[in-house]
PDB file of N, CA and C in Angstrom:
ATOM      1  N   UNK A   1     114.784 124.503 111.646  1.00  0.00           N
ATOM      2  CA  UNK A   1     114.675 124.436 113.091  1.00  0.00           C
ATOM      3  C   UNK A   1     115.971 123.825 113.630  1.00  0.00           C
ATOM      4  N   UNK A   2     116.274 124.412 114.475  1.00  0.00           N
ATOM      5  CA  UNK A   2     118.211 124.528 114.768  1.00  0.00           C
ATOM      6  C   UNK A   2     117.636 123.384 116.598  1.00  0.00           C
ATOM      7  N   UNK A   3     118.401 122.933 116.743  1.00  0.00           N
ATOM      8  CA  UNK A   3     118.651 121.931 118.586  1.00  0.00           C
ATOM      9  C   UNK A   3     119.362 122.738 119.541  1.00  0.00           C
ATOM     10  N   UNK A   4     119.655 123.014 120.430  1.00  0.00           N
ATOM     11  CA  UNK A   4     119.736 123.067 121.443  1.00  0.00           C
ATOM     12  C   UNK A   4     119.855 121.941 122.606  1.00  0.00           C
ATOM     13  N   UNK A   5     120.956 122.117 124.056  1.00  0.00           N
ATOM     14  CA  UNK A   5     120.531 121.313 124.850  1.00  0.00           C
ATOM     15  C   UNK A   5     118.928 121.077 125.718  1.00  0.00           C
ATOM     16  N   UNK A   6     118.406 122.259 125.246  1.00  0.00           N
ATOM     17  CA  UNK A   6     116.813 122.214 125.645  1.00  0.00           C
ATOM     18  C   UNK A   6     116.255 121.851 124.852  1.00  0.00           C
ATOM     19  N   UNK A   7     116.020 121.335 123.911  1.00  0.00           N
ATOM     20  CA  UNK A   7     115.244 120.650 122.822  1.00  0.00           C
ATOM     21  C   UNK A   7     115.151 121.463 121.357  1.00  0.00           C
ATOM     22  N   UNK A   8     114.390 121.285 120.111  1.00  0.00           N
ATOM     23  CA  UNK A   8     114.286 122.022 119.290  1.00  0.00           C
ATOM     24  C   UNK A   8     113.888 123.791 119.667  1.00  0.00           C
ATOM     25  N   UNK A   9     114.645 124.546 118.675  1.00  0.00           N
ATOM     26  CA  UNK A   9     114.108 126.110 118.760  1.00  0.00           C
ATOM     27  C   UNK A   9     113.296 125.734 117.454  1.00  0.00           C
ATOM     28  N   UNK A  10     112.389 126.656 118.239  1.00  0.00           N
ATOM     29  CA  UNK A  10     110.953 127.500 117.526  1.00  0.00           C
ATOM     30  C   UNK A  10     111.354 129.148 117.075  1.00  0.00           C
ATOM     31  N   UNK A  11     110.860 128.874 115.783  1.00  0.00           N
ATOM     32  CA  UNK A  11     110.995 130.802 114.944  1.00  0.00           C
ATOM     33  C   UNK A  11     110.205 131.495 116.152  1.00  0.00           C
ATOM     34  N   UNK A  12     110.422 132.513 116.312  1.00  0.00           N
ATOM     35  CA  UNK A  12     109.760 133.390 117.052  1.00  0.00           C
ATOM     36  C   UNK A  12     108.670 134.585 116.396  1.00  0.00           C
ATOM     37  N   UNK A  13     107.670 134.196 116.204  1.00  0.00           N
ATOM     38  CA  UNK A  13     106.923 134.800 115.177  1.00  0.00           C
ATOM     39  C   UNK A  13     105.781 134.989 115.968  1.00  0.00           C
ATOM     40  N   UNK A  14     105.061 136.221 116.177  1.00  0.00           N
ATOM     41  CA  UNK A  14     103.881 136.465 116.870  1.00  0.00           C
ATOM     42  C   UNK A  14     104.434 136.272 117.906  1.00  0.00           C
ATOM     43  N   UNK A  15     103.153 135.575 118.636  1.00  0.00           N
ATOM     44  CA  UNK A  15     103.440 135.398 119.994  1.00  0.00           C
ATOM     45  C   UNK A  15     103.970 134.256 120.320  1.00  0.00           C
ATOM     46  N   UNK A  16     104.667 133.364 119.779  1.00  0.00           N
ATOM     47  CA  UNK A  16     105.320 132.137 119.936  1.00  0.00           C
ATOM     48  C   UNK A  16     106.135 132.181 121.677  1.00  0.00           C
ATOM     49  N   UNK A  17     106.964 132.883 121.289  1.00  0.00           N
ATOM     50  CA  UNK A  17     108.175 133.073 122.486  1.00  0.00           C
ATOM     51  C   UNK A  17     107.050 133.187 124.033  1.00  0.00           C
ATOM     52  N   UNK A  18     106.014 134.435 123.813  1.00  0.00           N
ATOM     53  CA  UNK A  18     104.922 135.073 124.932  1.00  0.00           C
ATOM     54  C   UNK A  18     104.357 133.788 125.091  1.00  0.00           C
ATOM     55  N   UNK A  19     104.126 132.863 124.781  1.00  0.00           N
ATOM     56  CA  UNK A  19     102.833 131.959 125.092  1.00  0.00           C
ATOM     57  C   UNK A  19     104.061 130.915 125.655  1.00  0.00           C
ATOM     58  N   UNK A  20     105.218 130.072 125.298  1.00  0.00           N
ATOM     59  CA  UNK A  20     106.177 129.071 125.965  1.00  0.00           C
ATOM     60  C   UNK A  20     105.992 129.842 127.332  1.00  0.00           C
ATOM     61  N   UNK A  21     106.782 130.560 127.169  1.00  0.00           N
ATOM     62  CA  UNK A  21     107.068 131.680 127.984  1.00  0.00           C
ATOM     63  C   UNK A  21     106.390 131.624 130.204  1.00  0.00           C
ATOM     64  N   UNK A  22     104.567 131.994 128.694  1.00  0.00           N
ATOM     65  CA  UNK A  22     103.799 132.172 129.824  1.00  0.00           C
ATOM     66  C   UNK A  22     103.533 130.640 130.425  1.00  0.00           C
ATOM     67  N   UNK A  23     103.489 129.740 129.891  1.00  0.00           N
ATOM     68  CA  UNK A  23     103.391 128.529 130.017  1.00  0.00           C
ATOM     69  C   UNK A  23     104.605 128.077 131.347  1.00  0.00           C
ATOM     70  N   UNK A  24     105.519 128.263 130.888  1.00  0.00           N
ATOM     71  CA  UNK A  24     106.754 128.207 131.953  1.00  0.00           C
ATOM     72  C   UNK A  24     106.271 128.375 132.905  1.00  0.00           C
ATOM     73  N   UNK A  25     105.860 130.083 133.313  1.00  0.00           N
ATOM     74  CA  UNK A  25     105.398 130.167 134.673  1.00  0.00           C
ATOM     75  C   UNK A  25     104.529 130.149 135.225  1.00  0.00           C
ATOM     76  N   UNK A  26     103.538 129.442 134.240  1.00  0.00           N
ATOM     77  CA  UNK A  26     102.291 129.274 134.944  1.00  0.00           C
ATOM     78  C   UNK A  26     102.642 127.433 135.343  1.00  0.00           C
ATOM     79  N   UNK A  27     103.570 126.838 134.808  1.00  0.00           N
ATOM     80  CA  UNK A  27     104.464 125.529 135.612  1.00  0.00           C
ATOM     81  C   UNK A  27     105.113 125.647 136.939  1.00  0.00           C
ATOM     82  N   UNK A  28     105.750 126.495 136.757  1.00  0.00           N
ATOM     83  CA  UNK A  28     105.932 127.173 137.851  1.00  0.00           C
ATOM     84  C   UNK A  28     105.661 127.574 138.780  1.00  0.00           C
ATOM     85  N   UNK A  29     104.268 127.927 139.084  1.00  0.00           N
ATOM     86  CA  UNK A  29     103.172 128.114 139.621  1.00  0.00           C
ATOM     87  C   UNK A  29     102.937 127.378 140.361  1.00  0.00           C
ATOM     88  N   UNK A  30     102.443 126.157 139.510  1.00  0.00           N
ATOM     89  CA  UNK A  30     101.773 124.851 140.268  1.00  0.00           C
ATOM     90  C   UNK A  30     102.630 124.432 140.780  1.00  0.00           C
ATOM     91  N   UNK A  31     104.169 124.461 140.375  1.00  0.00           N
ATOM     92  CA  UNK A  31     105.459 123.444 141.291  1.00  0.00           C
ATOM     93  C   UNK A  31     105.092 124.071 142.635  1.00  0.00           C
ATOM     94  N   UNK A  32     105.581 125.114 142.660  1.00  0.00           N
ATOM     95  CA  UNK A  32     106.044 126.197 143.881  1.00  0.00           C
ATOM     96  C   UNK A  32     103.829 126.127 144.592  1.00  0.00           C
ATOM     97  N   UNK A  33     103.285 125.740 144.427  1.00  0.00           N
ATOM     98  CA  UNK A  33     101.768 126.080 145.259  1.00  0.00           C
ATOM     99  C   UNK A  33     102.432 124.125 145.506  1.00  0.00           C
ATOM    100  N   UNK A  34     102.435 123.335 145.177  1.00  0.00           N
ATOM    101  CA  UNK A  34     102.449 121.774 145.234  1.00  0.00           C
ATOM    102  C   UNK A  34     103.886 121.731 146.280  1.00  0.00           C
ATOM    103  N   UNK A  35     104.927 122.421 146.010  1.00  0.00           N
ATOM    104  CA  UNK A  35     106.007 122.920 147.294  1.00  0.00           C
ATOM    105  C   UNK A  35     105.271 123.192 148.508  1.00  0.00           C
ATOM    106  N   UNK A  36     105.105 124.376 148.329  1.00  0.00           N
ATOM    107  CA  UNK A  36     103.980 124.858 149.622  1.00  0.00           C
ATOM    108  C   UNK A  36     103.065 123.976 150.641  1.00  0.00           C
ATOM    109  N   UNK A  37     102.169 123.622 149.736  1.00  0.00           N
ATOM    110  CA  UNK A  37     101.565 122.182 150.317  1.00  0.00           C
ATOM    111  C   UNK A  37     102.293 121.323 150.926  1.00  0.00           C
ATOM    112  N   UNK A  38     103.005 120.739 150.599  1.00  0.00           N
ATOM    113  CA  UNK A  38     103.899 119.436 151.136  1.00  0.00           C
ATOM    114  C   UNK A  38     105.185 120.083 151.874  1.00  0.00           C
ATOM    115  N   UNK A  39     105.245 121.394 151.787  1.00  0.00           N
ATOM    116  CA  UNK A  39     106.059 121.467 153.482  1.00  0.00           C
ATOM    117  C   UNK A  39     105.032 121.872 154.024  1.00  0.00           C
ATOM    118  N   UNK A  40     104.038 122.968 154.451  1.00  0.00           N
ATOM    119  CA  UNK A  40     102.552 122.570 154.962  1.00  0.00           C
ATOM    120  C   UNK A  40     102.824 121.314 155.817  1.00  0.00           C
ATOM    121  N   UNK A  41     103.377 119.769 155.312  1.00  0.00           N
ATOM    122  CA  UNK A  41     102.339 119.116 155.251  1.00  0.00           C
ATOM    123  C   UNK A  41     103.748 118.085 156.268  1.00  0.00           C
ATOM    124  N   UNK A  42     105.028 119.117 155.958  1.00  0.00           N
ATOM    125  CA  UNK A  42     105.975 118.418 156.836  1.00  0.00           C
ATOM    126  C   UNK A  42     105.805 119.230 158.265  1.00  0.00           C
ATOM    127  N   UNK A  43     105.691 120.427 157.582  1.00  0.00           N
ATOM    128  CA  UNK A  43     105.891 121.072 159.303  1.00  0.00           C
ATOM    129  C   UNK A  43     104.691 120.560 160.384  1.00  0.00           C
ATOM    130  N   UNK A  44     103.392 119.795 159.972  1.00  0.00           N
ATOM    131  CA  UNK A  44     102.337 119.925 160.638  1.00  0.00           C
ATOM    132  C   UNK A  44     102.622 118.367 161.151  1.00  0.00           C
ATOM    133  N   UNK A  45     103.588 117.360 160.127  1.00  0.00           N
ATOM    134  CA  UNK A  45     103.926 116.416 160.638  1.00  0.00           C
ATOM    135  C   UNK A  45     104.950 116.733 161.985  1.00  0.00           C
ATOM    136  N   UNK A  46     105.641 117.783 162.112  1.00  0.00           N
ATOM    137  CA  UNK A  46     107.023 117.493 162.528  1.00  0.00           C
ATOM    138  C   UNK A  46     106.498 118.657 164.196  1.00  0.00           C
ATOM    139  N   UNK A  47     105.651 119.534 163.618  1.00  0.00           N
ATOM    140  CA  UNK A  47     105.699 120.778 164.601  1.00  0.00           C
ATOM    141  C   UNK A  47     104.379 121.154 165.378  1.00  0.00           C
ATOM    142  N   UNK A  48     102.976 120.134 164.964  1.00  0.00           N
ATOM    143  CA  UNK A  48     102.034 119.887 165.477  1.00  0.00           C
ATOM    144  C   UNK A  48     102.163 119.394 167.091  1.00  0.00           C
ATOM    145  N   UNK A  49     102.043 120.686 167.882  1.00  0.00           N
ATOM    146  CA  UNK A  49     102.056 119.672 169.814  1.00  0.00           C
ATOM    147  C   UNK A  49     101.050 118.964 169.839  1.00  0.00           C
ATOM    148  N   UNK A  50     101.482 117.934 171.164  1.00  0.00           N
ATOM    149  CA  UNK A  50     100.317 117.280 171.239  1.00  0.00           C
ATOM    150  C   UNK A  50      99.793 116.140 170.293  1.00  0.00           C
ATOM    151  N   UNK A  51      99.887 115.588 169.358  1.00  0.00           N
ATOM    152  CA  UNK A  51      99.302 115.450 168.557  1.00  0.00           C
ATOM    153  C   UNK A  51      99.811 113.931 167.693  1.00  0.00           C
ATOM    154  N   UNK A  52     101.028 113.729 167.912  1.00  0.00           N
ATOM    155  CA  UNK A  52     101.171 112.418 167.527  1.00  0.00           C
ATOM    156  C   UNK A  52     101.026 112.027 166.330  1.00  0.00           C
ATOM    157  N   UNK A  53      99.661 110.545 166.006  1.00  0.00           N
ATOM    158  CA  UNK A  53      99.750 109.934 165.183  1.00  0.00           C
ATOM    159  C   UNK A  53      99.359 111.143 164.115  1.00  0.00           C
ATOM    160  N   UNK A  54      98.321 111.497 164.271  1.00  0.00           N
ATOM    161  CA  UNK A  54      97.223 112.074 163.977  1.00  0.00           C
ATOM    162  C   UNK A  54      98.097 113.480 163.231  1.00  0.00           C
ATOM    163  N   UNK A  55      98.824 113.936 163.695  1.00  0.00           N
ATOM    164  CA  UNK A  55      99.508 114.913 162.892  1.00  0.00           C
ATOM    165  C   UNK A  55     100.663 114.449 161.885  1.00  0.00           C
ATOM    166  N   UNK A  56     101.256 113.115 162.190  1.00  0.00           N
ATOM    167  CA  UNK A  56     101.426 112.434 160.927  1.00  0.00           C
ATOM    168  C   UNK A  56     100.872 112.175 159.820  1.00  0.00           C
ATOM    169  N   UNK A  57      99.871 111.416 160.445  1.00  0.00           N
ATOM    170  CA  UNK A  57      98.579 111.217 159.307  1.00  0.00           C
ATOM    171  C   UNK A  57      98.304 112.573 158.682  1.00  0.00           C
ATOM    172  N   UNK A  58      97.570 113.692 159.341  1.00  0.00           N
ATOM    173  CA  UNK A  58      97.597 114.521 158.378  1.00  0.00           C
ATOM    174  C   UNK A  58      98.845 115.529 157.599  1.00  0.00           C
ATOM    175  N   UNK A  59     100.009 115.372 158.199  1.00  0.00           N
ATOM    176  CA  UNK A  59     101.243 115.415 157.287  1.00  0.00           C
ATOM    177  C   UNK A  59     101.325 115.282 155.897  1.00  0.00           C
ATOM    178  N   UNK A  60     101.298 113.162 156.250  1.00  0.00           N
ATOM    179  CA  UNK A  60     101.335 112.798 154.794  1.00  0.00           C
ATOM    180  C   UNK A  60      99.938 113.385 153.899  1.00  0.00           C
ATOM    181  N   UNK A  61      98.720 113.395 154.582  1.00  0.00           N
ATOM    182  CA  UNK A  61      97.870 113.927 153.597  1.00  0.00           C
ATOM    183  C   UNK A  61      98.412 115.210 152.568  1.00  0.00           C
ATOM    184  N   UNK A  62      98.774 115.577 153.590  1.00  0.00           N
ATOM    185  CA  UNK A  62      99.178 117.143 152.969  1.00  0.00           C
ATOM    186  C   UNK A  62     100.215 116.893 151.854  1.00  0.00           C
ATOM    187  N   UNK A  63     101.446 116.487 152.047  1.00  0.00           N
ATOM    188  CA  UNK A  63     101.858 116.113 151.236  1.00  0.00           C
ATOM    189  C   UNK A  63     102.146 115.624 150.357  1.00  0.00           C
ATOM    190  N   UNK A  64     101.159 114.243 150.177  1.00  0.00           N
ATOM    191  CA  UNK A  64     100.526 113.564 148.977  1.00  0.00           C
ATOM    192  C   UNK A  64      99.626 115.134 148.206  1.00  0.00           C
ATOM    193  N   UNK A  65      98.784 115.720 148.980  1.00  0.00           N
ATOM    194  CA  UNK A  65      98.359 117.100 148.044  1.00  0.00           C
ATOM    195  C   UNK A  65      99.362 117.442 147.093  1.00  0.00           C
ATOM    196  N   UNK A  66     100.077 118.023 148.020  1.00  0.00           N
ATOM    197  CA  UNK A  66     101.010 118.741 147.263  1.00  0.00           C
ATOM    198  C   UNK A  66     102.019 118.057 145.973  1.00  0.00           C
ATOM    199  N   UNK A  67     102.365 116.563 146.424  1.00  0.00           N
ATOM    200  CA  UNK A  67     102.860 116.112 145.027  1.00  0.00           C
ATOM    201  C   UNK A  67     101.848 116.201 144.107  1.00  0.00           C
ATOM    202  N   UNK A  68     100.059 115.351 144.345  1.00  0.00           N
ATOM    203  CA  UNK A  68      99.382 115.667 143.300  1.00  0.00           C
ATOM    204  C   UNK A  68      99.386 117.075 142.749  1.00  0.00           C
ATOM    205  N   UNK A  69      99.613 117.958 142.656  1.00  0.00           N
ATOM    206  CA  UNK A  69      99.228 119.598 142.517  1.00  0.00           C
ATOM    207  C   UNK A  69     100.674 120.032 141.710  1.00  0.00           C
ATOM    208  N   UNK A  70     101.936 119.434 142.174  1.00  0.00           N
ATOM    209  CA  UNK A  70     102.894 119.263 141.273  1.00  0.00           C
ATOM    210  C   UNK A  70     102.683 118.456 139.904  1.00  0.00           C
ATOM    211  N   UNK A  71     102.430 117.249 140.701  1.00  0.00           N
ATOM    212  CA  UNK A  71     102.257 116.331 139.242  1.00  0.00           C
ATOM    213  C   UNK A  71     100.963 116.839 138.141  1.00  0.00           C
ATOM    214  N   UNK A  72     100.233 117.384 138.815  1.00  0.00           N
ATOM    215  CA  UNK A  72      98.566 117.374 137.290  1.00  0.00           C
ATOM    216  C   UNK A  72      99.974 118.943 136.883  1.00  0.00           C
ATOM    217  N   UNK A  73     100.705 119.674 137.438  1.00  0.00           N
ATOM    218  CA  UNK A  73     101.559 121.024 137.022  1.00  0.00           C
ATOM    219  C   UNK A  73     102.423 120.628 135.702  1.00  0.00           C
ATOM    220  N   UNK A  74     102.965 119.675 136.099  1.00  0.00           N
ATOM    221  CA  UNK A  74     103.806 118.957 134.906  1.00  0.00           C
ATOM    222  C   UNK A  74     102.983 118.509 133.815  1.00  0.00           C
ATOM    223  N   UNK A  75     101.571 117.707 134.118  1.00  0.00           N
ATOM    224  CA  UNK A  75     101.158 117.025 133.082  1.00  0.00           C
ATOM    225  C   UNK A  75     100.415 118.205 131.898  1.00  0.00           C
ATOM    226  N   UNK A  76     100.082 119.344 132.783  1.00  0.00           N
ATOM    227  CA  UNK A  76      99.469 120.435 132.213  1.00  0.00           C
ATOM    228  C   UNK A  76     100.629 121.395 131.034  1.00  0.00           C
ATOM    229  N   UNK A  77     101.915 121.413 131.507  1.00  0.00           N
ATOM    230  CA  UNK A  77     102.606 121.962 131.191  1.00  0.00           C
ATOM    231  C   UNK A  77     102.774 121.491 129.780  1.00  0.00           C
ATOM    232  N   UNK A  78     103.305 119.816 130.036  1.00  0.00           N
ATOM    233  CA  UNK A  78     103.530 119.181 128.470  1.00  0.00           C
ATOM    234  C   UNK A  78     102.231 119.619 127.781  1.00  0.00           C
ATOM    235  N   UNK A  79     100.795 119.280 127.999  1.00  0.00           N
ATOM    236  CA  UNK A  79      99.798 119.172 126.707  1.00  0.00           C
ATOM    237  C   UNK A  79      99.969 120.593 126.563  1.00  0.00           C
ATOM    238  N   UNK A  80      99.714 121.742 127.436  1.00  0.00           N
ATOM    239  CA  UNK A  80     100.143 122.948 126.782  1.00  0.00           C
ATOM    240  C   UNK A  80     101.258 123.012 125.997  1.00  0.00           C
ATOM    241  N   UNK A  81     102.595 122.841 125.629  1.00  0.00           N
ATOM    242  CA  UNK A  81     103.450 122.747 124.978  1.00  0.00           C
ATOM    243  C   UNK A  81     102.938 122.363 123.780  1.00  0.00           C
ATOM    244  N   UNK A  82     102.617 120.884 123.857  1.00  0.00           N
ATOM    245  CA  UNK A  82     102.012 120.096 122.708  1.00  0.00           C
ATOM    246  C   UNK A  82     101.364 120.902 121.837  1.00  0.00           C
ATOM    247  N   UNK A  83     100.146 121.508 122.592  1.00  0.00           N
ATOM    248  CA  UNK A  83      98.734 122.035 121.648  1.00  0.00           C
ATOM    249  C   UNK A  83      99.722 123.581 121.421  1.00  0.00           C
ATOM    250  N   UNK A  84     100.315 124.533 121.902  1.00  0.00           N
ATOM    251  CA  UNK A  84     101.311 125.246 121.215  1.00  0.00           C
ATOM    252  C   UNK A  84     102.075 125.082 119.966  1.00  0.00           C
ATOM    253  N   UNK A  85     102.832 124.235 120.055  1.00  0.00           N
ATOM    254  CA  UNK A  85     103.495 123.672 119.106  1.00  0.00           C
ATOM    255  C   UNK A  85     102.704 123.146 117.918  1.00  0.00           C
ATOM    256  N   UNK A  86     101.341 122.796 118.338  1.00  0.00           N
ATOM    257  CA  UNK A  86     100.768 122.409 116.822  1.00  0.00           C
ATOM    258  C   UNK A  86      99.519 123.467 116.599  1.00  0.00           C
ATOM    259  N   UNK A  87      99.446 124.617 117.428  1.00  0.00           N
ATOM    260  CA  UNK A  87      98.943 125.790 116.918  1.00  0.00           C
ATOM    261  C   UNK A  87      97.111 125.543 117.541  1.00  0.00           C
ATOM    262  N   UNK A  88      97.095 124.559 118.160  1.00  0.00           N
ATOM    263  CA  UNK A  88      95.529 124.401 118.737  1.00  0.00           C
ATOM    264  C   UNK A  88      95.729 125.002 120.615  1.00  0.00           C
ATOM    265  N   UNK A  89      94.478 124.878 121.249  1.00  0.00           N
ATOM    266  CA  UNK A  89      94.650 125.090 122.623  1.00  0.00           C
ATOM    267  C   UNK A  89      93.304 124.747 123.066  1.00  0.00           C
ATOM    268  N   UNK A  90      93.439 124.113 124.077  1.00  0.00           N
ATOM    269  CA  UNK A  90      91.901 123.512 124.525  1.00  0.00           C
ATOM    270  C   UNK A  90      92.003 124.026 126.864  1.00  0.00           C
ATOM    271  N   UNK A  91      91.363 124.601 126.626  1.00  0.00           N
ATOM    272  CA  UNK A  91      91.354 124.937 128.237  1.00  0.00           C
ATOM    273  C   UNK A  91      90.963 124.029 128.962  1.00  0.00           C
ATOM    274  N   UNK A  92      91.711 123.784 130.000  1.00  0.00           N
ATOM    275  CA  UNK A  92      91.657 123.115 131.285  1.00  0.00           C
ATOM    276  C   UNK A  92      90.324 122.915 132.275  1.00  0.00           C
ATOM    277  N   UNK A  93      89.602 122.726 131.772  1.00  0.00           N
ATOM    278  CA  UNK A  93      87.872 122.975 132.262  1.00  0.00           C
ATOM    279  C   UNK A  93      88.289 121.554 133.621  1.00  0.00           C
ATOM    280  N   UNK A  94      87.271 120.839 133.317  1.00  0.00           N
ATOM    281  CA  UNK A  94      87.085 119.392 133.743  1.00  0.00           C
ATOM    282  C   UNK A  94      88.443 118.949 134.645  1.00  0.00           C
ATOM    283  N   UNK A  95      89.871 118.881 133.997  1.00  0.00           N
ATOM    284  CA  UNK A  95      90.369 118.728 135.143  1.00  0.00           C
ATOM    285  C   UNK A  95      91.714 119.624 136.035  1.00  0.00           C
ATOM    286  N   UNK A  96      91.215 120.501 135.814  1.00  0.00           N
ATOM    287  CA  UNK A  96      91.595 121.824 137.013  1.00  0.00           C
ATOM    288  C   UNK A  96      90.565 121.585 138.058  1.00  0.00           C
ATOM    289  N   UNK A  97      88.942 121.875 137.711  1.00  0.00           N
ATOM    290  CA  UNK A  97      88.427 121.485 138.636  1.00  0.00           C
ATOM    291  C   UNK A  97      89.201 120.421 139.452  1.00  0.00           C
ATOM    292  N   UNK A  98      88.820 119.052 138.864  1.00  0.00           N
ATOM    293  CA  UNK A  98      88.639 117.844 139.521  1.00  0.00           C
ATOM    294  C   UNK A  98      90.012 118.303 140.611  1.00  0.00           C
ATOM    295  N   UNK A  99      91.326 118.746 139.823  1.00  0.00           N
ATOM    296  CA  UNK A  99      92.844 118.503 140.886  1.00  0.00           C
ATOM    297  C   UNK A  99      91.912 119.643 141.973  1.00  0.00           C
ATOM    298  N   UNK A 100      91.863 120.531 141.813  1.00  0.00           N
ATOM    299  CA  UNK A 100      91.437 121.849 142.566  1.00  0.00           C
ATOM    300  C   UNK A 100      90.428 121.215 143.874  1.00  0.00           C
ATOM    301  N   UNK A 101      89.869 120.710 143.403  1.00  0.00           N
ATOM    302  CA  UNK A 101      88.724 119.928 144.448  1.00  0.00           C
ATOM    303  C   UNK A 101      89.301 119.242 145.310  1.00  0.00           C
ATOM    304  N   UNK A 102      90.139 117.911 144.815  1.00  0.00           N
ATOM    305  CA  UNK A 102      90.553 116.551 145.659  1.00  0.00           C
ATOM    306  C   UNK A 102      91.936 117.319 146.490  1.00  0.00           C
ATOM    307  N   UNK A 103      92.104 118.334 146.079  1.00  0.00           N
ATOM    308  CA  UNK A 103      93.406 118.624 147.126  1.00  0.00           C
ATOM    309  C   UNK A 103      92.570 119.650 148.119  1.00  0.00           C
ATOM    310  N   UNK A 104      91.335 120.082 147.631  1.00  0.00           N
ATOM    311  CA  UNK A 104      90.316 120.475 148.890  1.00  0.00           C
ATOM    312  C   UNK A 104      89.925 119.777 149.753  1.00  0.00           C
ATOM    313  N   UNK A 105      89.982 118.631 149.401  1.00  0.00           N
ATOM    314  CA  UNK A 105      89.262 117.450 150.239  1.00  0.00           C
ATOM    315  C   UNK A 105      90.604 117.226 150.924  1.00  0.00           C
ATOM    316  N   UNK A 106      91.530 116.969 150.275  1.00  0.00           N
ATOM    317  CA  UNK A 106      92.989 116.431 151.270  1.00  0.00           C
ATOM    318  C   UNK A 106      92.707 117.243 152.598  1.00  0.00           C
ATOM    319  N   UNK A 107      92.699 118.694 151.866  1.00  0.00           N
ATOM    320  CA  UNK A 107      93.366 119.642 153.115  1.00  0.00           C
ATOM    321  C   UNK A 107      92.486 119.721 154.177  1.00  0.00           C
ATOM    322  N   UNK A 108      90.907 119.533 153.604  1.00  0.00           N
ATOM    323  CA  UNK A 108      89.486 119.470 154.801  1.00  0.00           C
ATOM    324  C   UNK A 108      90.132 118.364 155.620  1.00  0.00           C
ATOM    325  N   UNK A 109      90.482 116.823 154.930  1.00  0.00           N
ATOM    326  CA  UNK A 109      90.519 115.846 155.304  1.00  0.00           C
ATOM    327  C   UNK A 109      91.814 115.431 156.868  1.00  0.00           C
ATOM    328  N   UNK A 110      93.119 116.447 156.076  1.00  0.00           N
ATOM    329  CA  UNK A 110      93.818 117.306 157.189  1.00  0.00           C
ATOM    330  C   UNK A 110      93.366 117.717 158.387  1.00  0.00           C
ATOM    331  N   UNK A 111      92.639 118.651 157.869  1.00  0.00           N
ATOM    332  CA  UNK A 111      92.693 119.264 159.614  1.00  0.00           C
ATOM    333  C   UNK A 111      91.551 118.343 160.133  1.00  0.00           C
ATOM    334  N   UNK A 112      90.743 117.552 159.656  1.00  0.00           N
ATOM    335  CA  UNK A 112      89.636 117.058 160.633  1.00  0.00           C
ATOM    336  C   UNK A 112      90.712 115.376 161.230  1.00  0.00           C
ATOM    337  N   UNK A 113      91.826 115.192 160.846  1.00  0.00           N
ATOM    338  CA  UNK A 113      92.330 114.237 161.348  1.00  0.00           C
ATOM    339  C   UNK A 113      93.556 114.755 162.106  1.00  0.00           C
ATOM    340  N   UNK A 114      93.827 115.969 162.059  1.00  0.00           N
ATOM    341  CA  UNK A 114      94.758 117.375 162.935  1.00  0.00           C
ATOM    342  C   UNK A 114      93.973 117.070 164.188  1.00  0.00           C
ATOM    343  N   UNK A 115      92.457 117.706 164.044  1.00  0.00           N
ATOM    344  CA  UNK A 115      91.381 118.048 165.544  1.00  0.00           C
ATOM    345  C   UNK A 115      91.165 116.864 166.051  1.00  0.00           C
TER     346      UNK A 115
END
């Protein structure tokens, strides 16, 4: 196994390369949806009429979303790597939900402090 400035290379055997790969952009994913959110979450701070505190407040909500939704993106990314690299894989049950939910609640929590 040869280094790189990106860390160790992996033989490419089966689907080795297809699964990093897909992993990447399913990181990717969550960055760019956790992006989304948190400008969401500037423009509603910045471009909301009328509205003052209250579209601050739900600003930052939004944008605290959106870092959480980045951050569980990253943390998902490494244990996928991990369980790749040692040939196991355990699906994301329990907390996809849980992130999936509490950034439901942010965004409910948003607009009812928007109205």
């Amino acid at each position: 196994m040869s280094r790189n400035i990106f860390g160790p290379t992996q033989p490419n055997e089966g689907s080795t390369a297809r699964d990093h790969l897909a992993n990447e952009r399913t990181y990717l994913a969550w960055h760019r949806t956790g992006i989304s959110v948190a400008a969401l979450g500037v423009a509603v701070a910045k471009f909301a009429p009328n509205r003052g505190g209250h579209a601050v407040a739900a600003g930052f909500i939004l944008i605290a979303a959106g870092l959480l939704v980045s951050a569980y993106g990253t943390v998902r990314y490494r244990v996928i790597s991990r369980q790749l690299e040692s040939g196991e894989f355990a699906p994301a049950t329990f907390a996809a939900v849980v992130t999936s939910s509490v950034v439901t609640v942010l965004a409910l929590l948003a607009v009812v402090v928007l109205i």
